[in-house]
N, C-alpha and C. Protein backbone atom coordinates (compact mmCIF):
# COMPACT_ATOMS: atom_id res chain seq x y z
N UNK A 1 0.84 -1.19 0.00
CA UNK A 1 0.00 0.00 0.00
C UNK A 1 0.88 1.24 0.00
N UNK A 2 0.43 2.26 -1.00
CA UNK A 2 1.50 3.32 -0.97
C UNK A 2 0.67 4.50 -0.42
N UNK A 3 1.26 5.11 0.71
CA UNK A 3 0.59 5.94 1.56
C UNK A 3 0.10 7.46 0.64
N UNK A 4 1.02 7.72 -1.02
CA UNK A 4 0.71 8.88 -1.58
C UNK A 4 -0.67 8.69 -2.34
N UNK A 5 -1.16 7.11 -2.29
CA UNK A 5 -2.54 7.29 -2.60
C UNK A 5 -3.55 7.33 -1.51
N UNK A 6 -3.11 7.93 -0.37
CA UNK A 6 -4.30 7.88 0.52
C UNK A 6 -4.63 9.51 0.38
N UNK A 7 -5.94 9.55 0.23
CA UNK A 7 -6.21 11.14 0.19
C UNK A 7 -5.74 11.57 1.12
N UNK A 8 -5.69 13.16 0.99
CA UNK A 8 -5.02 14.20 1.92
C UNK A 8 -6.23 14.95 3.06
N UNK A 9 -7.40 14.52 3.11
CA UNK A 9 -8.18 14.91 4.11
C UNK A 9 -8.60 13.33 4.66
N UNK A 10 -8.41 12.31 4.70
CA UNK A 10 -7.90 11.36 5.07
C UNK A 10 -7.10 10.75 5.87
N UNK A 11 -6.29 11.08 5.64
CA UNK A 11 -4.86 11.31 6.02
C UNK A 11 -4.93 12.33 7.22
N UNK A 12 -5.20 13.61 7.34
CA UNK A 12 -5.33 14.66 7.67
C UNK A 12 -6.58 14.66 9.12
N UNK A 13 -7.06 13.94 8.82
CA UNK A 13 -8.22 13.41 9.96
C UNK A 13 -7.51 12.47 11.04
N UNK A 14 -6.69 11.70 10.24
CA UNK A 14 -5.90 10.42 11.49
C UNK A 14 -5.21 11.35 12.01
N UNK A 15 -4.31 12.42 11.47
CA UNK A 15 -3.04 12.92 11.71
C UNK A 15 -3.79 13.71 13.17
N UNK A 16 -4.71 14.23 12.77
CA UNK A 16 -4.81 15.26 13.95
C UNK A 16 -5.46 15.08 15.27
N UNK A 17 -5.80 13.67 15.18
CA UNK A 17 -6.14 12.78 16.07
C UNK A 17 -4.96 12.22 17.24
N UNK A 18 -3.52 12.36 16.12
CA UNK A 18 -2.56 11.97 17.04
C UNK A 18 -2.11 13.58 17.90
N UNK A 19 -1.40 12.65 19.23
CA UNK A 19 -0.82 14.04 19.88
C UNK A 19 0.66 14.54 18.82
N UNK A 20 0.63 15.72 19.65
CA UNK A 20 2.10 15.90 18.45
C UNK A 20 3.45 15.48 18.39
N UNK A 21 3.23 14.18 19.89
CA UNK A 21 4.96 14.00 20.10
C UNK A 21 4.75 12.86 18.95
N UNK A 22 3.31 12.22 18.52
CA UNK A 22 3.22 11.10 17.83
C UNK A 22 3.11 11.42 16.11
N UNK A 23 2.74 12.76 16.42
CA UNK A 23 2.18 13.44 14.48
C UNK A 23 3.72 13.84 14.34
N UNK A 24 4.98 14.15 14.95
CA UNK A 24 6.31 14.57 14.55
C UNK A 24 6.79 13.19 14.17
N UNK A 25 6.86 12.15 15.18
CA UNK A 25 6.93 10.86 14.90
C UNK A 25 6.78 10.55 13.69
N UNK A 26 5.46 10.29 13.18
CA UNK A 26 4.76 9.64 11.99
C UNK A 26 5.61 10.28 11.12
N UNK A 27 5.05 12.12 10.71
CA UNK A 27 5.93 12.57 9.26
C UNK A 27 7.57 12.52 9.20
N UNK A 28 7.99 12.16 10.18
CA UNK A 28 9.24 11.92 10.12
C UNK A 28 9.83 10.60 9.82
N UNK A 29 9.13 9.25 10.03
CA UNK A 29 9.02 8.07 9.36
C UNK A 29 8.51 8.14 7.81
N UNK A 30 7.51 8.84 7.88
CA UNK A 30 7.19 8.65 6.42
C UNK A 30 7.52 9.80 5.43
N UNK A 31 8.30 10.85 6.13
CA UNK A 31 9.38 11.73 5.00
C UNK A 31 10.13 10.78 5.01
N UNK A 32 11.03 10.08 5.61
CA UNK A 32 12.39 9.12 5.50
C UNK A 32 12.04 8.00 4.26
N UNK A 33 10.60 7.64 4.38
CA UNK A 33 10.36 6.34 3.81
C UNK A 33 9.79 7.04 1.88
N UNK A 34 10.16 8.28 2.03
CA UNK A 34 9.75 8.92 0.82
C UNK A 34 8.19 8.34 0.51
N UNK A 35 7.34 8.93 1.67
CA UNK A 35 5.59 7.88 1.43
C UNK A 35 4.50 8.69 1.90
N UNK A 36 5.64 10.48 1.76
CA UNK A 36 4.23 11.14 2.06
C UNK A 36 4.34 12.11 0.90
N UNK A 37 2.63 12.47 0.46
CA UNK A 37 2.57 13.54 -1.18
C UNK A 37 3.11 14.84 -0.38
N UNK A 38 3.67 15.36 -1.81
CA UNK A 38 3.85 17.06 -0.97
C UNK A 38 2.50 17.95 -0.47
N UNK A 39 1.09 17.47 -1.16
CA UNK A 39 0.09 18.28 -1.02
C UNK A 39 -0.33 18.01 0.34
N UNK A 40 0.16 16.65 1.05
CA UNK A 40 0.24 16.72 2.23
C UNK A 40 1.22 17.12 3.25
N UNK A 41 2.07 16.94 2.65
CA UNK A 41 3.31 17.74 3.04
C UNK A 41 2.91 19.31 3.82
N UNK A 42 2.48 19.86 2.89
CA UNK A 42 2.59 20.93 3.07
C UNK A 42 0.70 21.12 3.99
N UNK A 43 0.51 20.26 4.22
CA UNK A 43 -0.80 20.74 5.66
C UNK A 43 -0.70 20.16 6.73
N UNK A 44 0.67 19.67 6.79
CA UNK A 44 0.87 18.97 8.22
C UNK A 44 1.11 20.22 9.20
N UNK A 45 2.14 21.04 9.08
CA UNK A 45 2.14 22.23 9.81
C UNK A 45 3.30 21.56 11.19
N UNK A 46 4.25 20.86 10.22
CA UNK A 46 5.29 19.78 11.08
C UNK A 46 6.32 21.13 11.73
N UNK A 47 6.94 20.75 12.75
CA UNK A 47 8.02 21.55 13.91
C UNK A 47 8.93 20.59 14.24
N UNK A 48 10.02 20.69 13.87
CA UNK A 48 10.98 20.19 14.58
C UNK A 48 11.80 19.82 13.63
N UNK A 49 12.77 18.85 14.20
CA UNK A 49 14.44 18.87 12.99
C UNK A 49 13.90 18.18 11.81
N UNK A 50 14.57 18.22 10.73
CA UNK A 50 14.43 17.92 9.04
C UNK A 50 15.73 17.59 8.47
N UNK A 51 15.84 16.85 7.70
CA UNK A 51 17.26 16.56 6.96
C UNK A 51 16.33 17.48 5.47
N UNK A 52 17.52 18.29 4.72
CA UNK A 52 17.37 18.68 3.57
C UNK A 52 18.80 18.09 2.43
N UNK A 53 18.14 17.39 1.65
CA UNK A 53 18.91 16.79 0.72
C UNK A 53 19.12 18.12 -0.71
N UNK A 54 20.53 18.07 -1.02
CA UNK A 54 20.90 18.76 -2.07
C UNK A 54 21.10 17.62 -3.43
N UNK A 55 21.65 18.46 -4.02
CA UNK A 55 21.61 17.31 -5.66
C UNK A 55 22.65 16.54 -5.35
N UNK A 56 23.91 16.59 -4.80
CA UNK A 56 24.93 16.02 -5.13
C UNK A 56 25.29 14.91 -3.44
N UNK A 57 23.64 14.70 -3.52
CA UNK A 57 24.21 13.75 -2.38
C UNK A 57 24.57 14.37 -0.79
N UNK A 58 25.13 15.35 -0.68
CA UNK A 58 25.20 16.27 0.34
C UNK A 58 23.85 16.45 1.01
N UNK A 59 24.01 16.75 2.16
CA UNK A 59 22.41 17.48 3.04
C UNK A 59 22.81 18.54 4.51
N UNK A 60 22.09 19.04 5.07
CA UNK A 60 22.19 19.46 6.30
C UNK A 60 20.78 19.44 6.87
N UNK A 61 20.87 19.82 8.17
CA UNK A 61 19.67 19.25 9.05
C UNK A 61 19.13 20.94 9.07
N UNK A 62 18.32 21.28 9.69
CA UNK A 62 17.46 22.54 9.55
C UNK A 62 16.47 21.92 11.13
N UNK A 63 15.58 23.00 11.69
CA UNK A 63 14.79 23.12 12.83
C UNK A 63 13.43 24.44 12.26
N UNK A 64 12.58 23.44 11.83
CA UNK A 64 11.54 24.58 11.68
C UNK A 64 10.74 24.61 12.83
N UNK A 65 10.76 26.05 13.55
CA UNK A 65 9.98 26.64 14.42
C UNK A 65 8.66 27.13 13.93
N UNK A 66 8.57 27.17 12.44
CA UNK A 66 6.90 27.98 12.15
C UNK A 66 7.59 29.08 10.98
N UNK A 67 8.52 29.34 10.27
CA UNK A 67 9.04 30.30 9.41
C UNK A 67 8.80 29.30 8.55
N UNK A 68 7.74 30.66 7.10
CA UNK A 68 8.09 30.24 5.95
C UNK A 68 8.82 29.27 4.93
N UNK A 69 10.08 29.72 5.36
CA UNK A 69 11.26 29.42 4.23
C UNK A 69 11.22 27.70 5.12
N UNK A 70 11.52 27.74 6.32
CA UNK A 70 11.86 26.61 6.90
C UNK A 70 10.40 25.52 6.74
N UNK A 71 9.03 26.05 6.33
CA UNK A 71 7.97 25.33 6.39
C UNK A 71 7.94 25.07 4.56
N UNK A 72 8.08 25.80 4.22
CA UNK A 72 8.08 25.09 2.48
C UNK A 72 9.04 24.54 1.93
N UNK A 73 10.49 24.78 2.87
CA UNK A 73 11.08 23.92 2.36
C UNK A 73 11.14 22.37 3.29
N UNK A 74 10.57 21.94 4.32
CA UNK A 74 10.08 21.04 4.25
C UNK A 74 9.37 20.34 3.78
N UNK A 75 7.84 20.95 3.67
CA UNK A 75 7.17 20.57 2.36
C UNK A 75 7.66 20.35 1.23
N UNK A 76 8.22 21.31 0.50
CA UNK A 76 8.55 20.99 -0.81
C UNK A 76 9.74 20.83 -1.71
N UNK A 77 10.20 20.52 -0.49
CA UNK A 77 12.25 20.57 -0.71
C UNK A 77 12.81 22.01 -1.04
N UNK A 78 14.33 21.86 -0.84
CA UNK A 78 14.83 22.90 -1.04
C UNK A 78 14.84 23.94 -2.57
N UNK A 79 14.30 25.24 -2.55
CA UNK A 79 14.72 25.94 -3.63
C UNK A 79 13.20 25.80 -4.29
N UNK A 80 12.40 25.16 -4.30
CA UNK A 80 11.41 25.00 -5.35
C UNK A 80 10.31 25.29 -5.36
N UNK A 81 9.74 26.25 -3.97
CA UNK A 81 9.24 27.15 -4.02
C UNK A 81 8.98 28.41 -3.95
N UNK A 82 10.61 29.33 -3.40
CA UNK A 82 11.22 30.55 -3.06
C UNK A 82 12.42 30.54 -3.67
N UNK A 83 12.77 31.57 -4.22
CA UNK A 83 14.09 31.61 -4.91
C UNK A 83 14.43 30.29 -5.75
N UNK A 84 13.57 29.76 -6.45
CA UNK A 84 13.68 28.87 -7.49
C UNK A 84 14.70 29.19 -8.31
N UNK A 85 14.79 30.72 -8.80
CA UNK A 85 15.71 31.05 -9.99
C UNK A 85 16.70 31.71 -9.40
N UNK A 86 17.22 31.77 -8.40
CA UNK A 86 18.42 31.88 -8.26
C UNK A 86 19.15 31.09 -6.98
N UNK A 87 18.24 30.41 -6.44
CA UNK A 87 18.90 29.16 -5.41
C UNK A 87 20.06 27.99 -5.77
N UNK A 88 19.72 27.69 -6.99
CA UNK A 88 20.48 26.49 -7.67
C UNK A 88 22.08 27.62 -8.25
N UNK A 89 21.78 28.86 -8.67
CA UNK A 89 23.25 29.46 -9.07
C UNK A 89 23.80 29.66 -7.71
N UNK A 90 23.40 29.77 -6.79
CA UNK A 90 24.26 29.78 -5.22
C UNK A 90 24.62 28.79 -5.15
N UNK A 91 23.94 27.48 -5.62
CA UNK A 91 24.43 26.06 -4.84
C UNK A 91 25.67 26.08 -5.99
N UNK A 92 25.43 26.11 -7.08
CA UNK A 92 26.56 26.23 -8.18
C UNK A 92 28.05 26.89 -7.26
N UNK A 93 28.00 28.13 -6.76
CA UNK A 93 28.70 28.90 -6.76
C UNK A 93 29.44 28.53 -5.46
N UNK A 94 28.76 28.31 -4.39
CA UNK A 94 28.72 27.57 -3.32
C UNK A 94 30.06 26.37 -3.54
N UNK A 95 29.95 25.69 -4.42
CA UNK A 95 30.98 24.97 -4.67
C UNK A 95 32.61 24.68 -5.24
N UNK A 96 32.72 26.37 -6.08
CA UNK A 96 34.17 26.66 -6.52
C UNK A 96 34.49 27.92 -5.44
N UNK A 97 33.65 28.09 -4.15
CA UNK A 97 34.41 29.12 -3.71
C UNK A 97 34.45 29.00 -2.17
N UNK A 98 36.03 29.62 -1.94
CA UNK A 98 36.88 29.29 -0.74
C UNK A 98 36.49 29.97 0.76
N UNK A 99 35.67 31.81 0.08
CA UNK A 99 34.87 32.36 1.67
C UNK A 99 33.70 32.47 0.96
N UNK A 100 32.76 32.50 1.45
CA UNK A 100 31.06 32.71 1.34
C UNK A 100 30.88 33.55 2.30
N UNK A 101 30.08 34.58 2.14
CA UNK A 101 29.51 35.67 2.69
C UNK A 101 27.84 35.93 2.74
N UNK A 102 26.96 35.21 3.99
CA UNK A 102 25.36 35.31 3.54
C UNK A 102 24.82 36.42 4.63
N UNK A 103 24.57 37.64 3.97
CA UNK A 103 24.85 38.85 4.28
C UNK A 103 23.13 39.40 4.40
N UNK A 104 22.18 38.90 5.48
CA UNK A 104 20.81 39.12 5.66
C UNK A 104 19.99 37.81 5.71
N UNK A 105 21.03 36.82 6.53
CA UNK A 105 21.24 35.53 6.84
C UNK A 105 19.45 35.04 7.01
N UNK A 106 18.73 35.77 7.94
CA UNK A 106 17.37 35.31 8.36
C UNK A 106 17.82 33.97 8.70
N UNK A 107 17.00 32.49 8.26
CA UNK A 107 17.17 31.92 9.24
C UNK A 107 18.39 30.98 8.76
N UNK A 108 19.59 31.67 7.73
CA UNK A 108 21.08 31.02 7.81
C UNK A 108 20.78 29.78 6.34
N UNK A 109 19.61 29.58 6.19
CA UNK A 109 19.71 28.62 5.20
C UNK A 109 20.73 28.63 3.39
N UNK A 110 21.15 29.81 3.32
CA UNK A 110 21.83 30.07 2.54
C UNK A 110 23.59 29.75 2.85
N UNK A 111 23.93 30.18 4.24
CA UNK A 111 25.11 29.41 5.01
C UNK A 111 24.98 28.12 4.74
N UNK A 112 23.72 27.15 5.46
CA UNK A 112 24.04 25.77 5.32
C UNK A 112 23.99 25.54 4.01
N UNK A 113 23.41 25.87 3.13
CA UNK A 113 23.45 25.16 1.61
C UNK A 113 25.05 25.46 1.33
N UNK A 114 25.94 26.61 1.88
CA UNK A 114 27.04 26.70 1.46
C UNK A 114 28.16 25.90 1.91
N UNK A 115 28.21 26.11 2.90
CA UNK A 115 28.80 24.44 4.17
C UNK A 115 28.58 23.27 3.64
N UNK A 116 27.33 22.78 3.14
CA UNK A 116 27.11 21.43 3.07
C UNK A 116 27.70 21.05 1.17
N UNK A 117 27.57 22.07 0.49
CA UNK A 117 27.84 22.10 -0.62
C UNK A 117 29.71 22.16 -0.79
N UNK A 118 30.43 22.74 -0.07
CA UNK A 118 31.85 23.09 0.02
C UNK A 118 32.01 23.23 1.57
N UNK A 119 32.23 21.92 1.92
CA UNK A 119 32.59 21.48 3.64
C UNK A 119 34.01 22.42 3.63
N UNK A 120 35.10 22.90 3.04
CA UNK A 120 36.43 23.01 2.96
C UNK A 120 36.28 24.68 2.96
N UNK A 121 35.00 25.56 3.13
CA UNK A 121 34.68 27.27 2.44
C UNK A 121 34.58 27.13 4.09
N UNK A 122 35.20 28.69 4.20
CA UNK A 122 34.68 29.52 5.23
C UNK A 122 33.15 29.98 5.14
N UNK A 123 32.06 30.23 5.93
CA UNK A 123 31.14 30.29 5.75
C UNK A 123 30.84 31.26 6.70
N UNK A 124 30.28 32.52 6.36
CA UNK A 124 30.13 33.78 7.22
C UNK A 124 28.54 34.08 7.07
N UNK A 125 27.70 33.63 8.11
CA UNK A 125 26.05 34.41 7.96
C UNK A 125 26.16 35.87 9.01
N UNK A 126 25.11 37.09 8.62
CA UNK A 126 24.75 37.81 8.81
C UNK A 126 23.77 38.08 9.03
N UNK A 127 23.14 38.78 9.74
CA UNK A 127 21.43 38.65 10.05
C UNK A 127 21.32 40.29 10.79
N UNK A 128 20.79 41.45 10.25
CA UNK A 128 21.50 42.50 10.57
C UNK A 128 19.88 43.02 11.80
N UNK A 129 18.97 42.40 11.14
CA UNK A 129 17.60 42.80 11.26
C UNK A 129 17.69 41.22 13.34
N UNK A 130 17.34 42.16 14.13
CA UNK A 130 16.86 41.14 14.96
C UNK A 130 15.28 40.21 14.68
């Protein structure tokens, strides 16, 4: 049985039935097991640590508290729903270069894509705005 054919209000009825130490549980088994749709993905309204996979095999872990960037890109992986068109030339760039500078850091995800992409780069975030 493949869990991406179970409808998403379905699905969505069990889920919220569980408490949340058990609903973090679940989407975190079944992100791993690649067995949940993104359209559900994205109405779980999940908190807590995430592995984000890049193209080349590389990843870093992330902690969504309830931010945007950190909630869609759980849902919908990295880059592919914010900065689509210019996320992938960072990850590019990210990789022939020795300091990186992410200069209005927010929540740093531009650091880790740079770290995880070129482990060997200095990696400098900024966040000027509290």
């Amino acid at each position: 049985m493949n869990l991406k054919n179970i409808p998403s209000r379905t699905f969505m009825k069990i889920y919220k039935k569980l408490s949340s130490k058990y609903q973090r549980r679940l989407i975190l088994i079944l992100v791993k097991l690649n067995l949940l749709s993104p359209s559900i993905r994205g109405r779980v309204n999940y908190r807590g640590k995430f592995k984000v996979k890049l193209s080349n095999n590389s990843s870093f872990k992330m902690i969504n508290y309830g931010g945007i960037i950190e909630s869609k890109t759980f849902s919908y992986g990295l880059f592919n729903t914010w900065e689509g068109d210019v996320g992938w030339i960072w990850n590019d760039l990210c990789k022939i270069s020795q300091v990186i500078f992410d200069v209005g850091a927010h929540t740093g995800i531009y650091g880790l894509v740079a770290k995880a992409e070129n482990k060997k780069s200095k990696v400098y975030a900024f966040e000027p705005s509290p």
